[in-house]
C-alpha atoms as a PDB file:
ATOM      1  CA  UNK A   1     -41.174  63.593 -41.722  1.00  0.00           C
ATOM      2  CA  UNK A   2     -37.383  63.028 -40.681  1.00  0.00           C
ATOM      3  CA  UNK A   3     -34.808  63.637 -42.536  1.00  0.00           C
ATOM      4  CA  UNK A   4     -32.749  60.516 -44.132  1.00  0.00           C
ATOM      5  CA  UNK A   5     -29.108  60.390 -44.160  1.00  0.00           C
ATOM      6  CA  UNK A   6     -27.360  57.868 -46.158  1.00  0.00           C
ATOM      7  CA  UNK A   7     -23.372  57.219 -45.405  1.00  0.00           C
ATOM      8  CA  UNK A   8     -21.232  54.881 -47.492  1.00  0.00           C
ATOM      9  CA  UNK A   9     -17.755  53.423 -46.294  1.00  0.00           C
ATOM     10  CA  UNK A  10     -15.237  51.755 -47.396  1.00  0.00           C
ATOM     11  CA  UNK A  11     -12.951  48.820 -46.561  1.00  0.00           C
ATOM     12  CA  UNK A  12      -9.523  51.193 -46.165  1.00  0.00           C
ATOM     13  CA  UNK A  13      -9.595  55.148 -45.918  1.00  0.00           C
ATOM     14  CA  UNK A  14      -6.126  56.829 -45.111  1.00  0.00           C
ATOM     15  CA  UNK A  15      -6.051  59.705 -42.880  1.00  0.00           C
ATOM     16  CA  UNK A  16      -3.076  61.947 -41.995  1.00  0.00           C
ATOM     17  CA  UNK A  17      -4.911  64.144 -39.414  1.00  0.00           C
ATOM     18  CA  UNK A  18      -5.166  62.275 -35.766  1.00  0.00           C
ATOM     19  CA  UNK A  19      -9.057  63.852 -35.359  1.00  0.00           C
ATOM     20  CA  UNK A  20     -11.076  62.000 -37.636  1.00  0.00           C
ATOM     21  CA  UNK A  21     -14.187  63.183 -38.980  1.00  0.00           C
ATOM     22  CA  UNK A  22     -17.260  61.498 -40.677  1.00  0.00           C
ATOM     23  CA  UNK A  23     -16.186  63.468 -43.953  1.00  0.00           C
ATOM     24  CA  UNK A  24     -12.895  61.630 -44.023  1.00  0.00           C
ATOM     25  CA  UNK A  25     -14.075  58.140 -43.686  1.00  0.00           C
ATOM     26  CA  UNK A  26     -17.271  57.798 -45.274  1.00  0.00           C
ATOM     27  CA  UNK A  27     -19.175  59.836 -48.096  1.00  0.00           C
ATOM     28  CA  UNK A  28     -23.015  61.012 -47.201  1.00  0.00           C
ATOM     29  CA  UNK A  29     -26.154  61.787 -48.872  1.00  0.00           C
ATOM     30  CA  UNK A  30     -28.729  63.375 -47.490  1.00  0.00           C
ATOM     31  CA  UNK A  31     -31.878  65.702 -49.213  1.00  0.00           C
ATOM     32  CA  UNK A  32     -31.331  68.195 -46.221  1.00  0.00           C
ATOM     33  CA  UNK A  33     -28.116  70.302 -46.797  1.00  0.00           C
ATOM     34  CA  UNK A  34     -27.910  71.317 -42.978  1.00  0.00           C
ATOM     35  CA  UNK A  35     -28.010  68.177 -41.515  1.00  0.00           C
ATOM     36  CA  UNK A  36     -25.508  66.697 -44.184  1.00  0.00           C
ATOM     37  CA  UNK A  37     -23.093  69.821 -43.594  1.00  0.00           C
ATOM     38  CA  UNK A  38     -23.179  69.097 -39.816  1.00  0.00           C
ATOM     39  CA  UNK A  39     -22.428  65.650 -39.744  1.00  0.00           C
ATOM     40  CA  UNK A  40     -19.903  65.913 -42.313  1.00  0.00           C
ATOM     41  CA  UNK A  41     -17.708  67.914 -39.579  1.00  0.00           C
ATOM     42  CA  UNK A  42     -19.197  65.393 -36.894  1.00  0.00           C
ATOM     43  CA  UNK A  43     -15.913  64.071 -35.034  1.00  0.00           C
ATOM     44  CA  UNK A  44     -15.961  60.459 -34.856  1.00  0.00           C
ATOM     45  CA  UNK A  45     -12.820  59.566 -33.060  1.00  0.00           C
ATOM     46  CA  UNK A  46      -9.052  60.364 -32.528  1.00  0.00           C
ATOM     47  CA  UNK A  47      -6.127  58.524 -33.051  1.00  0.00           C
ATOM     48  CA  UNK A  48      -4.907  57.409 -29.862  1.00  0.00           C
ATOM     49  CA  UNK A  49      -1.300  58.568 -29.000  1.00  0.00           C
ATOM     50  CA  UNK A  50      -1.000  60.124 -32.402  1.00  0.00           C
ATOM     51  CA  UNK A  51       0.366  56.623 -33.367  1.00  0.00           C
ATOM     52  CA  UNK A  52       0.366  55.862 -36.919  1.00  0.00           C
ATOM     53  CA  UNK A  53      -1.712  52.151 -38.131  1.00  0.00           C
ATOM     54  CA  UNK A  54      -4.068  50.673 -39.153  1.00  0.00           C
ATOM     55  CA  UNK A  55      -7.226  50.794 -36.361  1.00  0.00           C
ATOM     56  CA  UNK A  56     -10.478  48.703 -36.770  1.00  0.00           C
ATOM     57  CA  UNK A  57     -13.897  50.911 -36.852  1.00  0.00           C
ATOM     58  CA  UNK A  58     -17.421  49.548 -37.141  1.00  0.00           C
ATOM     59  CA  UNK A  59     -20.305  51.009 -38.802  1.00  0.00           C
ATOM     60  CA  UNK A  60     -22.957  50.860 -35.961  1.00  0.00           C
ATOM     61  CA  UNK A  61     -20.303  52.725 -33.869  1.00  0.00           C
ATOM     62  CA  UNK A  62     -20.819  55.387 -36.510  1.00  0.00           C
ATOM     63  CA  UNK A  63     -24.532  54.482 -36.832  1.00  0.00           C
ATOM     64  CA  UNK A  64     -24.825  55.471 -32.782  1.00  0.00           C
ATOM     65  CA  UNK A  65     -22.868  58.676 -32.949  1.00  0.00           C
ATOM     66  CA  UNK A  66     -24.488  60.101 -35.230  1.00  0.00           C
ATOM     67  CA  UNK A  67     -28.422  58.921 -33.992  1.00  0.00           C
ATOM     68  CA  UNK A  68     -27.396  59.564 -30.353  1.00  0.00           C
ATOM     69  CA  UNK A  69     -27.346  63.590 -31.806  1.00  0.00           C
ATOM     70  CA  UNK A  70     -29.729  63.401 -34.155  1.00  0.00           C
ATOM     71  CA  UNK A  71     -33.201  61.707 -33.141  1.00  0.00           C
ATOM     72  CA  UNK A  72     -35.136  63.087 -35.955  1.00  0.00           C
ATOM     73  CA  UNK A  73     -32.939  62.084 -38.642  1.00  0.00           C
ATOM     74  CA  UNK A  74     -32.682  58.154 -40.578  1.00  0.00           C
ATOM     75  CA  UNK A  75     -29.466  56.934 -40.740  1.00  0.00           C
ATOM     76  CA  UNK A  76     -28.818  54.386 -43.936  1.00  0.00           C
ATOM     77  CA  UNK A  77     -25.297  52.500 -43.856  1.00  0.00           C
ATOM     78  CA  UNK A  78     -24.247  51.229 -47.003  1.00  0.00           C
ATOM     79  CA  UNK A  79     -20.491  49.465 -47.172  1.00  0.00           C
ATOM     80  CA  UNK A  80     -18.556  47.701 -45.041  1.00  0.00           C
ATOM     81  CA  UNK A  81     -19.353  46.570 -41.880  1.00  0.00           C
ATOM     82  CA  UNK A  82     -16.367  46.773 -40.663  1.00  0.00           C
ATOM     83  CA  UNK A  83     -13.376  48.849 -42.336  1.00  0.00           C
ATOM     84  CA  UNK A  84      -9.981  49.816 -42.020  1.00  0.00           C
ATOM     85  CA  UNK A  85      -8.914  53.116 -40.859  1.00  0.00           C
ATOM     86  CA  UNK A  86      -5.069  53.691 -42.012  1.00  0.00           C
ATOM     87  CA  UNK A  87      -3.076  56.732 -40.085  1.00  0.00           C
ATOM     88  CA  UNK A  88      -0.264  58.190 -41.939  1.00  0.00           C
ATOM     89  CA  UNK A  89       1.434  61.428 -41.116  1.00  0.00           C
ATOM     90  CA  UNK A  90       2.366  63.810 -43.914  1.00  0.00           C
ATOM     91  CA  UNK A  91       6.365  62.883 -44.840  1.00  0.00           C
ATOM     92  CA  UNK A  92       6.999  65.710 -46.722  1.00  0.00           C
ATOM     93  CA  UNK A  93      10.111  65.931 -45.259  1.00  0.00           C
ATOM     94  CA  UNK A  94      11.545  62.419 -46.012  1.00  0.00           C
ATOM     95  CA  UNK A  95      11.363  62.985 -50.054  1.00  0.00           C
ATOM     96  CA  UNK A  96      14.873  61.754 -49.992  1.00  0.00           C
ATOM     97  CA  UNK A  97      14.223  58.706 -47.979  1.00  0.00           C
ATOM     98  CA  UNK A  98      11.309  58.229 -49.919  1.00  0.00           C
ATOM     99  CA  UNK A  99      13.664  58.415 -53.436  1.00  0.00           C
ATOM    100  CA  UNK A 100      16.129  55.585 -51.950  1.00  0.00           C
ATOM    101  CA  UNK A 101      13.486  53.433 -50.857  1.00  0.00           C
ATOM    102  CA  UNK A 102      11.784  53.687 -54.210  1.00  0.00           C
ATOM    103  CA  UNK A 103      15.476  53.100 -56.220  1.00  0.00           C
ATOM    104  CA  UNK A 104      16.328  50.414 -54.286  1.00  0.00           C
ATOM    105  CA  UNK A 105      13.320  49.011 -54.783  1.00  0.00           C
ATOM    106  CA  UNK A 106      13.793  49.212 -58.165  1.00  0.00           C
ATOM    107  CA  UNK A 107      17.572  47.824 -58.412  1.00  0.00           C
ATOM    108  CA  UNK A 108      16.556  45.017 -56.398  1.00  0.00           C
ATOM    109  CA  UNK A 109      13.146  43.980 -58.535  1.00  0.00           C
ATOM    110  CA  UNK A 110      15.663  44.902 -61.859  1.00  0.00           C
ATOM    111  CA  UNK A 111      19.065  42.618 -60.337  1.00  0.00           C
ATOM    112  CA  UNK A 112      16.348  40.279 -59.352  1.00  0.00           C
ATOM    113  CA  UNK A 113      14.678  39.500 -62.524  1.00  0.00           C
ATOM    114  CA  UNK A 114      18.065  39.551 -64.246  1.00  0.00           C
ATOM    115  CA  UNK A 115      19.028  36.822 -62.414  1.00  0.00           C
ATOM    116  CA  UNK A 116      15.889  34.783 -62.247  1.00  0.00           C
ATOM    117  CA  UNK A 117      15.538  34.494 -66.238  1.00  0.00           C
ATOM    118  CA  UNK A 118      19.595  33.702 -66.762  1.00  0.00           C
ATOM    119  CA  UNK A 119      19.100  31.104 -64.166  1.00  0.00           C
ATOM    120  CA  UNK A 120      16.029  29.935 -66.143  1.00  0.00           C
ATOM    121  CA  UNK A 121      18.211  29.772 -69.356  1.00  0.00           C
ATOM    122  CA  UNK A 122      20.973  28.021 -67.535  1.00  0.00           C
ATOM    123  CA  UNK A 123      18.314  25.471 -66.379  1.00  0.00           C
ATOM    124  CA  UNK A 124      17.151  24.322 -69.708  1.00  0.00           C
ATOM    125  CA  UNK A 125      20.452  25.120 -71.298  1.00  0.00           C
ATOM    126  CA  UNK A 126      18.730  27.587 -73.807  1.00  0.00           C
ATOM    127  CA  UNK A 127      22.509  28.205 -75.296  1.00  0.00           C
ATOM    128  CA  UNK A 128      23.168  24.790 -76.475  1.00  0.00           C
ATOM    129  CA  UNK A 129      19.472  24.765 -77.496  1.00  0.00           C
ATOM    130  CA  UNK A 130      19.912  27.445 -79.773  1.00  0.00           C
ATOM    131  CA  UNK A 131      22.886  26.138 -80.904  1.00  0.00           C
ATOM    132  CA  UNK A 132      21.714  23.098 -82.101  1.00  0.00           C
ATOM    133  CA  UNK A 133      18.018  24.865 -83.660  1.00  0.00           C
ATOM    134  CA  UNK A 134      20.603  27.181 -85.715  1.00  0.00           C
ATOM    135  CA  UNK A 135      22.729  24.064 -86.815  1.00  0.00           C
ATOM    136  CA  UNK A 136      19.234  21.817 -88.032  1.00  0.00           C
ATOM    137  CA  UNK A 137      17.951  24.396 -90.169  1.00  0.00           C
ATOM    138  CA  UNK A 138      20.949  26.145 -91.441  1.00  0.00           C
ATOM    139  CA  UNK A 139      23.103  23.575 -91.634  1.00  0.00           C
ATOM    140  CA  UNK A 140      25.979  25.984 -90.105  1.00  0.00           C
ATOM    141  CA  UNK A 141      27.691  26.257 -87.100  1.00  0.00           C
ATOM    142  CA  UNK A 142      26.260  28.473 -84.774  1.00  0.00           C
ATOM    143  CA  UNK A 143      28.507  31.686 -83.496  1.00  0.00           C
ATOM    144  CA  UNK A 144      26.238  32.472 -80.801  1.00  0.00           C
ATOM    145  CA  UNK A 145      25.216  35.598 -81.873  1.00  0.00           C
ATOM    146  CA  UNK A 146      22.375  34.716 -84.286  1.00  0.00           C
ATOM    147  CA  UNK A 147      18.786  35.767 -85.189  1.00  0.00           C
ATOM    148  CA  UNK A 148      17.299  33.291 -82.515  1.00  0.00           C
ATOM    149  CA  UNK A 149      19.756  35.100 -79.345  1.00  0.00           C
ATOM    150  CA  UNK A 150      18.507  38.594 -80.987  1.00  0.00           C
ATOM    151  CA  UNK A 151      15.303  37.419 -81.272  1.00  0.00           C
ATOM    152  CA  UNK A 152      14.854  35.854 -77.615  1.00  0.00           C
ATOM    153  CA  UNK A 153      16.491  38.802 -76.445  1.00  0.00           C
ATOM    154  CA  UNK A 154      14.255  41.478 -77.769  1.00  0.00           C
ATOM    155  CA  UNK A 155      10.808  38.991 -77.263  1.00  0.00           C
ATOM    156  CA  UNK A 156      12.012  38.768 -72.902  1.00  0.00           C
ATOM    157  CA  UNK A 157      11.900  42.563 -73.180  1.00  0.00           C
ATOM    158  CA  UNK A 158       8.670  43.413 -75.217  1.00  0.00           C
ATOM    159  CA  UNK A 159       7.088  39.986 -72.654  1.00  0.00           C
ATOM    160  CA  UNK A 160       7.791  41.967 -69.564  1.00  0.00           C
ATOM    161  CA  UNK A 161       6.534  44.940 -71.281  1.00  0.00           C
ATOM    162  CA  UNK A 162       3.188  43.725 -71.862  1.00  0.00           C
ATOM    163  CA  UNK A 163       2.858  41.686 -69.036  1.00  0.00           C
ATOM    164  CA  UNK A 164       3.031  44.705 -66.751  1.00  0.00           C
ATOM    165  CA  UNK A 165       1.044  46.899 -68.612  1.00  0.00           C
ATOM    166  CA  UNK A 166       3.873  49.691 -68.744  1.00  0.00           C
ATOM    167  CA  UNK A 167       5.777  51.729 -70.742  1.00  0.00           C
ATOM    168  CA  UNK A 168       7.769  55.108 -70.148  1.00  0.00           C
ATOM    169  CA  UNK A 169       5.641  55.390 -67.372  1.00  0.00           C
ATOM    170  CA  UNK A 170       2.289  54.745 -68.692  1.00  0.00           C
ATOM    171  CA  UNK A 171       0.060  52.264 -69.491  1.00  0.00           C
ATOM    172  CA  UNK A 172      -0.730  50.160 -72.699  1.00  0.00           C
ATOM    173  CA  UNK A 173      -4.137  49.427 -71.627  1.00  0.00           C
ATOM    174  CA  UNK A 174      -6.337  50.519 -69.053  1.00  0.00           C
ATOM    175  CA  UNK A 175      -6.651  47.212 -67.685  1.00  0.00           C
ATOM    176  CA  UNK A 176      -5.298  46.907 -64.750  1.00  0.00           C
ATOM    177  CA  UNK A 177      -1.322  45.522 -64.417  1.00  0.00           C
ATOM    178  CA  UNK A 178      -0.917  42.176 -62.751  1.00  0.00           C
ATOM    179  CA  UNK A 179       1.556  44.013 -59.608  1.00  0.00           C
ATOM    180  CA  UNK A 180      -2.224  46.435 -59.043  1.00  0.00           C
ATOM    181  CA  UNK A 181      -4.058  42.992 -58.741  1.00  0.00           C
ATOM    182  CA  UNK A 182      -1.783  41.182 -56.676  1.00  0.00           C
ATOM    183  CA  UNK A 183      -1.549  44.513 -54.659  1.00  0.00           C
ATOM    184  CA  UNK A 184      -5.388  45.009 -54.109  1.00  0.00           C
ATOM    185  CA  UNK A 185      -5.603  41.262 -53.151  1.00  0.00           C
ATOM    186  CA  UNK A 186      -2.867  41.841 -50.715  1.00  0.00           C
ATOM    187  CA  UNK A 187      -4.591  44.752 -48.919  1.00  0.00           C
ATOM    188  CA  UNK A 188      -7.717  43.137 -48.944  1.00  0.00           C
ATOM    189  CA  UNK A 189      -6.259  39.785 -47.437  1.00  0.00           C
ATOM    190  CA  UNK A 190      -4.524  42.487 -44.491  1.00  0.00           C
ATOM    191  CA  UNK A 191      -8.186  44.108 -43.743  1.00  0.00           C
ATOM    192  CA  UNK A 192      -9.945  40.884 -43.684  1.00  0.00           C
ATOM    193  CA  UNK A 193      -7.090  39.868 -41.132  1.00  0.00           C
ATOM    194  CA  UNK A 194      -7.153  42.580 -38.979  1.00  0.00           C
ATOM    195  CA  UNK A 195     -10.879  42.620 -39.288  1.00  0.00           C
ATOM    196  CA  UNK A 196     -11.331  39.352 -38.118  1.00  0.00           C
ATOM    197  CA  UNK A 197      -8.219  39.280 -35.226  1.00  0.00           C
ATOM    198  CA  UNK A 198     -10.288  42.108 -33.553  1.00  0.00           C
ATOM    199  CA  UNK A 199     -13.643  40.367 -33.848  1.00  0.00           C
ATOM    200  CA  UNK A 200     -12.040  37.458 -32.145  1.00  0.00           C
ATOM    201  CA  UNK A 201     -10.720  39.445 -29.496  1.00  0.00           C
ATOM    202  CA  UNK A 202     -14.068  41.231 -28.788  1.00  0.00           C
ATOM    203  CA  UNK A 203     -15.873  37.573 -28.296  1.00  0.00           C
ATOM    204  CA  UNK A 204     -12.754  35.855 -26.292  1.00  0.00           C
END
């Protein structure tokens, strides 16, 4: 009776090693602890020229490898046909770089937003709409510092709060924030691009 292996992959997996191994891209299962040991340290490929990116594998590639060693053993694929193999090298020596990407990042999503609402307000004239609100049901002239500028103020800031799902650095809920969404949905849109442009250079 031969032994059955299962492997599982992924659409992305990151490496940071330029030998790749089964054990780094895909997770395996198999009732036989020798032949699961030796194919998890079963090279699959290497980076070529060390180049960091984003390089297309296929299951059956993997499939062959590992069959064309071992005849007596089943090989199951569950996952992606087709996944994304993403090359990084470690950068622990660009913490500083890293820190001024990520707080200018931040400045520009903070200056940004800033001026996005107070060119929202100065759209739909939210000043002289106040002003006149205060005037109706008071009956006094507004200073422009009332209850409905504190109040507007305070609800902006407790809105973006709970729209992105974070506070002090951690989240509300355990939902996930609406920047991970839009994030996942842009990776996925990038595999299923680069998937496909290599298919379509394989048939042409």
């Amino acid at each position: 009776m031969s032994d059955m292996l299962y492997i599982q992959t992924k659409k992305n997996v990151e490496v940071h090693q330029p030998d790749v191994y089964l054990q780094d891209i895909a997770s395996l299962s198999c009732n036989n602890k020798h032949v699961l040991n030796r194919n998890r340290m079963r090279k699959v490929f290497t980076i070529p020229g060390n180049a960091p990116g984003r390089y297309i594998v296929s299951a059956m590639d993997l499939v062959s490898a590992i069959q064309e060693k071992e005849q007596s053993v089943d090989v199951t694929h569950i996952g992606e046909a087709d996944f994304v193999v993403t090359y990084e090298t470690q950068k622990h020596k660009h913490r500083i770089y890293s820190w001024m990407k990520t707080a200018g990042v931040c400045l520009v999503t903070f200056f940004g937003s800033a001026f996005s609402i107070m060119t929202f307000n100065t759209d739909v004239d939210i000043s002289t709409l106040f002003v006149r609100i205060y005037e109706q049901f008071t009956g006094k002239v507004s200073t422009g510092q009332t209850i409905l500028e504190g109040a507007y103020s305070i609800g902006i800031g407790l809105g973006v709060v709970i729209f992105f799902n974070h506070f002090m650095g951690k989240k509300i809920t355990q939902d996930p924030t609406p920047m991970e969404v839009q994030m996942r949905v842009y990776e996925d849109d990038i595999n299923k691009t680069l998937i496909e442009k290599r298919n379509r250079k394989e048939k042409g």
